[in-house]
PDB file of N, CA and C in Angstrom:
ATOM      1  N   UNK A   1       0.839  -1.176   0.000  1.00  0.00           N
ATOM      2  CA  UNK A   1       0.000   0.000   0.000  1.00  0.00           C
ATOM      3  C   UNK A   1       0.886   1.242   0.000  1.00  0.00           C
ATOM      4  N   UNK A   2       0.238   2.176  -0.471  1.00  0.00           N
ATOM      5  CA  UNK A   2       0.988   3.342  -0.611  1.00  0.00           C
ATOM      6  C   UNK A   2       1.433   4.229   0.726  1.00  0.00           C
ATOM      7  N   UNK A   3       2.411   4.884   0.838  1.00  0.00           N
ATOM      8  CA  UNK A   3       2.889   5.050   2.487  1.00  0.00           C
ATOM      9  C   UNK A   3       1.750   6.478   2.804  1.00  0.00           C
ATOM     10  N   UNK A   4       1.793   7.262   1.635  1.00  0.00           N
ATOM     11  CA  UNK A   4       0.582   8.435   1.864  1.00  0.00           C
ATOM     12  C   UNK A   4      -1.189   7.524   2.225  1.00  0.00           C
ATOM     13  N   UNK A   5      -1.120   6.997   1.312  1.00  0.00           N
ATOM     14  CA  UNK A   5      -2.860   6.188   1.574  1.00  0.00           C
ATOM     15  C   UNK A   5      -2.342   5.410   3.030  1.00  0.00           C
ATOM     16  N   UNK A   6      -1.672   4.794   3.256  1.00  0.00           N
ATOM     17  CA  UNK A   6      -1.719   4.162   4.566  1.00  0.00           C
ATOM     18  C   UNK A   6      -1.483   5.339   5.643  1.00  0.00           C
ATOM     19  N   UNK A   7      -0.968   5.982   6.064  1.00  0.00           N
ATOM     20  CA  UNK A   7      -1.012   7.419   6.249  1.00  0.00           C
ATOM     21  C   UNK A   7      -2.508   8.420   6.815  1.00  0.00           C
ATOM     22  N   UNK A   8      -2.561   8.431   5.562  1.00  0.00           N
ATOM     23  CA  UNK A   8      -4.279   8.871   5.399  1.00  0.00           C
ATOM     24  C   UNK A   8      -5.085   7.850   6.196  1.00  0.00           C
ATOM     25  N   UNK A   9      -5.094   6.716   5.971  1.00  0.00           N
ATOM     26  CA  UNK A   9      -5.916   5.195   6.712  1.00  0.00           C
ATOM     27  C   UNK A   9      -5.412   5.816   8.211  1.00  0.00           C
ATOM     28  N   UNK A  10      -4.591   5.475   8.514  1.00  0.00           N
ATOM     29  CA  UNK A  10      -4.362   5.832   9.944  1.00  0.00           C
ATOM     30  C   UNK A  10      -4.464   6.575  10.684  1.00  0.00           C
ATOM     31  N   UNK A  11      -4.541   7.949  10.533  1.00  0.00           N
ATOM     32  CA  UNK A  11      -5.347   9.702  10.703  1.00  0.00           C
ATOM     33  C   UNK A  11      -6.675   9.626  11.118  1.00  0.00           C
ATOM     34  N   UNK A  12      -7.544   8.792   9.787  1.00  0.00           N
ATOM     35  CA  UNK A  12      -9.204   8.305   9.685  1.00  0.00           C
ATOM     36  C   UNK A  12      -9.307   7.587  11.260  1.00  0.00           C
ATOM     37  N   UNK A  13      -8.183   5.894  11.333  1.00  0.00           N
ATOM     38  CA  UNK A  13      -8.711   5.413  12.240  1.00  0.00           C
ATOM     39  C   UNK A  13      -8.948   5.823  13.630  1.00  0.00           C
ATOM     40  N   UNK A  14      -7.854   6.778  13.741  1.00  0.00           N
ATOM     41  CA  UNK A  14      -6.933   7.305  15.102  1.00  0.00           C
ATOM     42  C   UNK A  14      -8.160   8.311  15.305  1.00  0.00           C
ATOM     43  N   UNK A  15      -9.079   9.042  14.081  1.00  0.00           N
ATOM     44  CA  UNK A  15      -9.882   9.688  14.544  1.00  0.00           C
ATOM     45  C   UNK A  15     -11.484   9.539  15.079  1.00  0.00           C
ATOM     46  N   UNK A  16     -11.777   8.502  13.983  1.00  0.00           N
ATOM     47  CA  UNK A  16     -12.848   7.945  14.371  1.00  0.00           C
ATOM     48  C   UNK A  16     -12.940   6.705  15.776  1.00  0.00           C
ATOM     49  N   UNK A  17     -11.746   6.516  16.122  1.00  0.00           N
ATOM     50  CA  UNK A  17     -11.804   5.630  17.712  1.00  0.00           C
ATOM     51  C   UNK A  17     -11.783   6.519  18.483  1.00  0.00           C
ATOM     52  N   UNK A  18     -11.258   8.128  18.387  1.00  0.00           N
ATOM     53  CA  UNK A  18     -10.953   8.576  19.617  1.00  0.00           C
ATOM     54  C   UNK A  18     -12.466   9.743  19.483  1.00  0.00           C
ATOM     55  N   UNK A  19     -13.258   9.688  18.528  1.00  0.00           N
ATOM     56  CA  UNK A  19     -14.953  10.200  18.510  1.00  0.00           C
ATOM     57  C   UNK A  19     -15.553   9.174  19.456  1.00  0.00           C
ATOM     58  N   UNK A  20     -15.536   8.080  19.128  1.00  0.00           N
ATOM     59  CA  UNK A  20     -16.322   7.037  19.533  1.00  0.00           C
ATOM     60  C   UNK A  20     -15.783   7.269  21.021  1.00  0.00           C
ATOM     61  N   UNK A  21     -14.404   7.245  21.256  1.00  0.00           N
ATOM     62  CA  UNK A  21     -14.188   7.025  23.207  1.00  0.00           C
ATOM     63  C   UNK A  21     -14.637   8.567  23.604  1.00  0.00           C
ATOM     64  N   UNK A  22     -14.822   9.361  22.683  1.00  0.00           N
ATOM     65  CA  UNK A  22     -15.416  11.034  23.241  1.00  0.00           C
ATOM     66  C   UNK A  22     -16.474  11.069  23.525  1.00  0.00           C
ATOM     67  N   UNK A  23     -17.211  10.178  22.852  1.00  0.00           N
ATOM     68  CA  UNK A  23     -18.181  10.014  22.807  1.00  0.00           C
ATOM     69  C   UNK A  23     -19.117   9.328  23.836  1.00  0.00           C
ATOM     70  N   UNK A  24     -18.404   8.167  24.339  1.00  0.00           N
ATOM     71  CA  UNK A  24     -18.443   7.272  25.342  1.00  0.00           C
ATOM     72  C   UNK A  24     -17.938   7.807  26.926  1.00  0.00           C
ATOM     73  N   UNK A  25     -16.911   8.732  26.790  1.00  0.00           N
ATOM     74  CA  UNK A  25     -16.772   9.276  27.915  1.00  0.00           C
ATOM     75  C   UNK A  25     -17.523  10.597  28.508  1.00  0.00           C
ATOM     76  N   UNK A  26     -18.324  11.268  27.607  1.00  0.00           N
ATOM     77  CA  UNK A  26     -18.870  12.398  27.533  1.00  0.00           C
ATOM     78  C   UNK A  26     -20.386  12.000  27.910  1.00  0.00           C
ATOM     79  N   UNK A  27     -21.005  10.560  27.589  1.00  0.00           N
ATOM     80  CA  UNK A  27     -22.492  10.198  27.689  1.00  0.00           C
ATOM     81  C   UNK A  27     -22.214   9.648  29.215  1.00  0.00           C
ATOM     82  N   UNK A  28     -20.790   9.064  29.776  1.00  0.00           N
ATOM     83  CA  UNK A  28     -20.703   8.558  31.184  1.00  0.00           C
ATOM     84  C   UNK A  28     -20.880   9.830  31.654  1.00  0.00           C
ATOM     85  N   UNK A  29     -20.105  10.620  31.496  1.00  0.00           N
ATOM     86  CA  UNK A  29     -19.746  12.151  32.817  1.00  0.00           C
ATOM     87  C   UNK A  29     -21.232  12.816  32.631  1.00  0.00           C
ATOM     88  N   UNK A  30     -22.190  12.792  31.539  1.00  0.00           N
ATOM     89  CA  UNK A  30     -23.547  13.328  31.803  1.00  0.00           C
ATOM     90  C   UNK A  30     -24.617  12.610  32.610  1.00  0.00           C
ATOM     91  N   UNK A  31     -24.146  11.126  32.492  1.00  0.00           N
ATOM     92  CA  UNK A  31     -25.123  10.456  33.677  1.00  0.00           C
ATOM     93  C   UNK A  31     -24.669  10.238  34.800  1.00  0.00           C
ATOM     94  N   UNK A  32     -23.951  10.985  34.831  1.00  0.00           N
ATOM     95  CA  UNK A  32     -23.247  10.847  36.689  1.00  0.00           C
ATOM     96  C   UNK A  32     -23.371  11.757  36.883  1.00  0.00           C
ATOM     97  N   UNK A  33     -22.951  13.316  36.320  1.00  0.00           N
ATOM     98  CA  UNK A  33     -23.141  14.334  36.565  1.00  0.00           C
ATOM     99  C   UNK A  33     -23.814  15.615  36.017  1.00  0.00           C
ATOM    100  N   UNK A  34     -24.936  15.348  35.914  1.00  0.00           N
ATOM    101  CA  UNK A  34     -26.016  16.333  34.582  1.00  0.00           C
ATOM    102  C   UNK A  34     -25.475  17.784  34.707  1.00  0.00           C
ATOM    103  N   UNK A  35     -25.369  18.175  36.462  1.00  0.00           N
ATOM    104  CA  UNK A  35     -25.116  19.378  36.210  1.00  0.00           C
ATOM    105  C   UNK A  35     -24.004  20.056  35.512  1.00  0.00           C
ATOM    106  N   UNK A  36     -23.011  19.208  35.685  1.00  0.00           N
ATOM    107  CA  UNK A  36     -21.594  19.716  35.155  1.00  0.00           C
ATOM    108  C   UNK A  36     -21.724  20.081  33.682  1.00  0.00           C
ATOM    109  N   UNK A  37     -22.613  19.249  33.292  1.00  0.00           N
ATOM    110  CA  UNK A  37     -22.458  18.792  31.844  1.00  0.00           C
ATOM    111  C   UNK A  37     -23.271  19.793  31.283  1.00  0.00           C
ATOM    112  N   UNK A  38     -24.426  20.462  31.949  1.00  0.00           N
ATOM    113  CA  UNK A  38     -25.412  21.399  31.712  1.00  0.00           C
ATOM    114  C   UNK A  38     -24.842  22.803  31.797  1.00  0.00           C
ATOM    115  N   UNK A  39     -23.927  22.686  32.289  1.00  0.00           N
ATOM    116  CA  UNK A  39     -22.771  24.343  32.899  1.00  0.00           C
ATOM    117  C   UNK A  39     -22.189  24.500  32.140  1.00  0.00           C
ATOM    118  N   UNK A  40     -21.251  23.268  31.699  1.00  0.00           N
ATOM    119  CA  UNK A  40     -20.367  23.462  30.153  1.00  0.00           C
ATOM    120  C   UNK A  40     -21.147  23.619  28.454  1.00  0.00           C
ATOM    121  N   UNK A  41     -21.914  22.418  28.232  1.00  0.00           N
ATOM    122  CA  UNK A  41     -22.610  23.179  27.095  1.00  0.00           C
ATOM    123  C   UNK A  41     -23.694  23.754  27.198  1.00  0.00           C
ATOM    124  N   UNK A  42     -24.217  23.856  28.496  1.00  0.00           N
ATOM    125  CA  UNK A  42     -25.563  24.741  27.899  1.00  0.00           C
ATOM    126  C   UNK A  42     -26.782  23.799  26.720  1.00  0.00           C
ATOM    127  N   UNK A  43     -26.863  22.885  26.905  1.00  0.00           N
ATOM    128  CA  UNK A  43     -27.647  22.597  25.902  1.00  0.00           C
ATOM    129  C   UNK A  43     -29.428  23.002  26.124  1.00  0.00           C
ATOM    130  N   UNK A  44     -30.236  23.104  25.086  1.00  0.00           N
ATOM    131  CA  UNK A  44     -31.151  23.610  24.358  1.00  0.00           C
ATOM    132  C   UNK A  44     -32.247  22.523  24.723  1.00  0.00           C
ATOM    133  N   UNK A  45     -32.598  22.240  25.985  1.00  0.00           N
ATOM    134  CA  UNK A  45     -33.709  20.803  25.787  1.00  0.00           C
ATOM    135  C   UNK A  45     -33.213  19.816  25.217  1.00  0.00           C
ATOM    136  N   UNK A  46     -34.222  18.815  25.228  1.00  0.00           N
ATOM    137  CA  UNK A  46     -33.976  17.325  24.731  1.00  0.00           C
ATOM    138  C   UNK A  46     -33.302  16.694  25.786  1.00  0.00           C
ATOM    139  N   UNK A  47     -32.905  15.674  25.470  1.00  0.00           N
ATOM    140  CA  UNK A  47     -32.004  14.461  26.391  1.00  0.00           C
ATOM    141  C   UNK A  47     -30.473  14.780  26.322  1.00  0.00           C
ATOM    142  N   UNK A  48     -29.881  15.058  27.698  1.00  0.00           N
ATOM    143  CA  UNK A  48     -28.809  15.494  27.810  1.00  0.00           C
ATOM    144  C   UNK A  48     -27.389  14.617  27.933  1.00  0.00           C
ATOM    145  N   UNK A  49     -27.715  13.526  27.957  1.00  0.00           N
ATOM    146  CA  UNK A  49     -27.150  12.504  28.009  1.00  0.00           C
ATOM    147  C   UNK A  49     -26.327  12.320  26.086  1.00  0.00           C
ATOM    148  N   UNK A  50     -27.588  12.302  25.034  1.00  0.00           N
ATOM    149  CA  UNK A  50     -27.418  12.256  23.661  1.00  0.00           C
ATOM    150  C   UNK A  50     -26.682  13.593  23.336  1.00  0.00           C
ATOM    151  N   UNK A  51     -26.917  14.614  23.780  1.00  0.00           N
ATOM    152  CA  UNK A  51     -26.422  15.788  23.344  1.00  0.00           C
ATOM    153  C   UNK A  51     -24.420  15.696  23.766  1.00  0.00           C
ATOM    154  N   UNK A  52     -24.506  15.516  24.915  1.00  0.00           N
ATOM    155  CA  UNK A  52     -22.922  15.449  25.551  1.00  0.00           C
ATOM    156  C   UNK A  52     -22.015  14.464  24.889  1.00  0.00           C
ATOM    157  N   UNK A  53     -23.361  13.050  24.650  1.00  0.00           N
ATOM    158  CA  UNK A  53     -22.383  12.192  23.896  1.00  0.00           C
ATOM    159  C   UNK A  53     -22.152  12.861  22.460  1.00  0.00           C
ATOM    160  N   UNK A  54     -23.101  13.332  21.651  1.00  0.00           N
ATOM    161  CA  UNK A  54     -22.229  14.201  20.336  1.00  0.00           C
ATOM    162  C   UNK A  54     -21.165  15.028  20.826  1.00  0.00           C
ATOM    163  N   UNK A  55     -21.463  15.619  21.464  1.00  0.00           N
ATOM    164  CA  UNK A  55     -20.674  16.790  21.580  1.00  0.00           C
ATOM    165  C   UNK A  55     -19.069  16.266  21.853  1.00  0.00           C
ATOM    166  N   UNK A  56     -19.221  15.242  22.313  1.00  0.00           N
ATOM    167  CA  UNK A  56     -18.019  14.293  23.075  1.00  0.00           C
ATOM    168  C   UNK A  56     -17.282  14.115  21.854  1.00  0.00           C
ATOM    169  N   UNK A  57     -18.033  13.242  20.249  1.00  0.00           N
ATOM    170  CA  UNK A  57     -18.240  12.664  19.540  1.00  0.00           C
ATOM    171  C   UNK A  57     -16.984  13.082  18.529  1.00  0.00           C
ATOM    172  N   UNK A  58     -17.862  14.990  18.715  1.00  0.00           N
ATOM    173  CA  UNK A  58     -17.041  16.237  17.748  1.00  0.00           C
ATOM    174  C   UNK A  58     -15.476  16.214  17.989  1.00  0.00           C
ATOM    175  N   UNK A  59     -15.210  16.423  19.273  1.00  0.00           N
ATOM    176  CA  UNK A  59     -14.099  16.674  20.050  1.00  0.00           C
ATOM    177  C   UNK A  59     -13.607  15.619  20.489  1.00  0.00           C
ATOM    178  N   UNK A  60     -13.742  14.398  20.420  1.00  0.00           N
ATOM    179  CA  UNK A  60     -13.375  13.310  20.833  1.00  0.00           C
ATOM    180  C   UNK A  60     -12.401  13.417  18.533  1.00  0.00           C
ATOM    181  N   UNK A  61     -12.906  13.528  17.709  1.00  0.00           N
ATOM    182  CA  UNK A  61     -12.964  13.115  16.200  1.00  0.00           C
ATOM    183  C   UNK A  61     -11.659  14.002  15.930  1.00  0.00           C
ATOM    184  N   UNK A  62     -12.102  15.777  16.324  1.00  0.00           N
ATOM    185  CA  UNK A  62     -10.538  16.771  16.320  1.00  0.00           C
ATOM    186  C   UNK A  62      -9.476  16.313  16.936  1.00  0.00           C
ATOM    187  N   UNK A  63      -9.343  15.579  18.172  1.00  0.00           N
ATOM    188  CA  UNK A  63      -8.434  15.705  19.017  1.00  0.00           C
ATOM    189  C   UNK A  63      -7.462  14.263  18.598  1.00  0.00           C
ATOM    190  N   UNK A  64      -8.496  13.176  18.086  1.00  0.00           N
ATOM    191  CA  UNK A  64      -7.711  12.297  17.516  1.00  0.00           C
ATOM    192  C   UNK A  64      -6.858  12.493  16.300  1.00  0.00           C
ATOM    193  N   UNK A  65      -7.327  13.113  15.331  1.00  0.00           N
ATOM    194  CA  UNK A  65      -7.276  13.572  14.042  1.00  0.00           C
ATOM    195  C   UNK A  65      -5.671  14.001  14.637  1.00  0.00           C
ATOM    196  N   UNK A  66      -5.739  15.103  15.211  1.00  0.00           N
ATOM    197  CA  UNK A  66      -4.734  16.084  15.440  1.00  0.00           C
ATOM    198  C   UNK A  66      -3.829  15.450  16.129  1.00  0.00           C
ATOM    199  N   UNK A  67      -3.852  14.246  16.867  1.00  0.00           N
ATOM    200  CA  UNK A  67      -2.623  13.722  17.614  1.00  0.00           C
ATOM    201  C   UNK A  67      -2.138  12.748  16.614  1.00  0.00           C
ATOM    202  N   UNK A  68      -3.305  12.543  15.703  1.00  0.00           N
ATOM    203  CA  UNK A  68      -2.377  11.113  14.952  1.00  0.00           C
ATOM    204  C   UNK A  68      -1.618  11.522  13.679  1.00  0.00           C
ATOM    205  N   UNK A  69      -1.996  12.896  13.295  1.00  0.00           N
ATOM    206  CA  UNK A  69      -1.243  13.838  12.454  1.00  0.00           C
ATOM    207  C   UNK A  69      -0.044  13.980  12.666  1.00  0.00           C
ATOM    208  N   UNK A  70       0.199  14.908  13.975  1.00  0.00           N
ATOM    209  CA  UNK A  70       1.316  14.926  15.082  1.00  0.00           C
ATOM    210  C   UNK A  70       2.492  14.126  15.057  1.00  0.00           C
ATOM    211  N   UNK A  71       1.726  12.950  15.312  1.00  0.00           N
ATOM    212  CA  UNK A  71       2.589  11.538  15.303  1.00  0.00           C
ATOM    213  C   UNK A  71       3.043  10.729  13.587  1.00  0.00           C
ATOM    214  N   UNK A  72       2.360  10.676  13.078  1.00  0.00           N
ATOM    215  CA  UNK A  72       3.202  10.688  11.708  1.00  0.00           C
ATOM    216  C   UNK A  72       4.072  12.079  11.106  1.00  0.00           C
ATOM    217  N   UNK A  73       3.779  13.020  11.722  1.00  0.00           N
ATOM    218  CA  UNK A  73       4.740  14.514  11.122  1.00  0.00           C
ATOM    219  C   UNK A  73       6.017  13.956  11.700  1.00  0.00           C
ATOM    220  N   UNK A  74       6.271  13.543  13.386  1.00  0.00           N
ATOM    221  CA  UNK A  74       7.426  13.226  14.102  1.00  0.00           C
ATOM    222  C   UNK A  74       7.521  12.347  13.681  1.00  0.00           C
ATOM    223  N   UNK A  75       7.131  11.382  12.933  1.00  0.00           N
ATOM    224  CA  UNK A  75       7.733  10.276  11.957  1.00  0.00           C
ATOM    225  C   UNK A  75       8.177   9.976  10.893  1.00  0.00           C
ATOM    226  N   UNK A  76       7.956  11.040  10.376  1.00  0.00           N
ATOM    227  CA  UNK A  76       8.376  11.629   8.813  1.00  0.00           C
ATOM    228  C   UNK A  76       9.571  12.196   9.129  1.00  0.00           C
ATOM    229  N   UNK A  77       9.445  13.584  10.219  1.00  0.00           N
ATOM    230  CA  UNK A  77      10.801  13.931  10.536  1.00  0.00           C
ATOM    231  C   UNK A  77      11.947  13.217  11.237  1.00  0.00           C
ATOM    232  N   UNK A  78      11.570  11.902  12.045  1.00  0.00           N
ATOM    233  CA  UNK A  78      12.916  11.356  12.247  1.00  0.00           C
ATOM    234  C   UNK A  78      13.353  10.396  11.358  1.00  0.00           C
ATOM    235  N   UNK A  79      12.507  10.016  10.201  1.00  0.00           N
ATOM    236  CA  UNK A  79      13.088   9.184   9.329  1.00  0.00           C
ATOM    237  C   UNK A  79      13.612  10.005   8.065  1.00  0.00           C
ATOM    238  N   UNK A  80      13.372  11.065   8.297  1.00  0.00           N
ATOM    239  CA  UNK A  80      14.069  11.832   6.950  1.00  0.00           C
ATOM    240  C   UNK A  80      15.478  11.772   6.845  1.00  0.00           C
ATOM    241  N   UNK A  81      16.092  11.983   7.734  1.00  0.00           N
ATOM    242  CA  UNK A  81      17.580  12.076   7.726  1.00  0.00           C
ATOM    243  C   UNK A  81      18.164  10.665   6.958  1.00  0.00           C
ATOM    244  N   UNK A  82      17.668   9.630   7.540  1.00  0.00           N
ATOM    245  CA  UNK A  82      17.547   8.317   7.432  1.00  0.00           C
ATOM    246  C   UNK A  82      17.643   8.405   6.427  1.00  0.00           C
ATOM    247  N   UNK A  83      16.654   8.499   5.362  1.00  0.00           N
ATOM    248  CA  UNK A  83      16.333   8.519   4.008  1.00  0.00           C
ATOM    249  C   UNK A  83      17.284   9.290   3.425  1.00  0.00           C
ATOM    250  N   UNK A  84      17.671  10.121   3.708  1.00  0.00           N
ATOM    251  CA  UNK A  84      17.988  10.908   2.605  1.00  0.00           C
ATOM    252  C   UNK A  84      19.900  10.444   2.714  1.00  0.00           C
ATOM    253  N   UNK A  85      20.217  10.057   3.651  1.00  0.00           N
ATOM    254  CA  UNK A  85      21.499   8.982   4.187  1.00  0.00           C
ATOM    255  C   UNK A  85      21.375   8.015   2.964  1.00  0.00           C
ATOM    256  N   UNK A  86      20.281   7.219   2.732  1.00  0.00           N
ATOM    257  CA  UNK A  86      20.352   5.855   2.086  1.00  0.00           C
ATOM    258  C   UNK A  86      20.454   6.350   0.658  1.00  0.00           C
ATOM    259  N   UNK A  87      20.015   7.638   0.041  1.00  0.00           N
ATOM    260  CA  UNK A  87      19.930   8.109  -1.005  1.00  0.00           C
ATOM    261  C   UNK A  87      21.406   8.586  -1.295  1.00  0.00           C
ATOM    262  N   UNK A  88      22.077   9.002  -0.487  1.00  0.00           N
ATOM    263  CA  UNK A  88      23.645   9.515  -0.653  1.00  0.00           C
ATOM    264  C   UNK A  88      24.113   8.896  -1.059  1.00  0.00           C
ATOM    265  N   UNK A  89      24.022   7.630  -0.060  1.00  0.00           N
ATOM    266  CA  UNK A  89      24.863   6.189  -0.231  1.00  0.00           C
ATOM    267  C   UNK A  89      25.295   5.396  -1.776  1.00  0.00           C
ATOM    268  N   UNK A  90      24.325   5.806  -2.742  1.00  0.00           N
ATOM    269  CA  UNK A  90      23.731   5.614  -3.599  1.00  0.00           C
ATOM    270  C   UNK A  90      25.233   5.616  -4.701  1.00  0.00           C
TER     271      UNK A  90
END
């Protein structure tokens, strides 16, 4: 597979597991603690439990995205040197 498409694959997964645990940790902390959860977003009616877990969902999806980015950038940059060594060699 291509190192960019596998790359890309791994960004997706890293983001959509860490929605799902935002998600999952955000619907626990509203049924244990409504009020907290009612102070921070403010939500608009409905079931507050569903609302926190989206909201979890959103920010659970950025925060993965952005660490698993992170982590292939510092992987690109410590293998560059590497690479570009094996290309000299040449």
């Amino acid at each position: 597979m291509n190192r960019p498409i596998k790359n890309f694959l791994l960004i997706l997964a890293a983001a959509l597991f860490s929605a799902v645990l935002g998600g999952l940790f955000a619907a626990a902390i509203s049924a244990l603690s409504p009020e907290f959860v009612s102070g921070v977003f403010s939500p608009r009616g409905g079931n507050l439990v569903r609302y926190a877990a989206s909201v979890g969902a959103v920010w659970g999806l950025f925060i993965g995205a952005a660490a698993m980015a992170f982590a292939i950038y510092a992987a690109v940059l410590i293998n560059r040197p590497q690479s570009q060594q094996k290309l000299n060699d040449r």
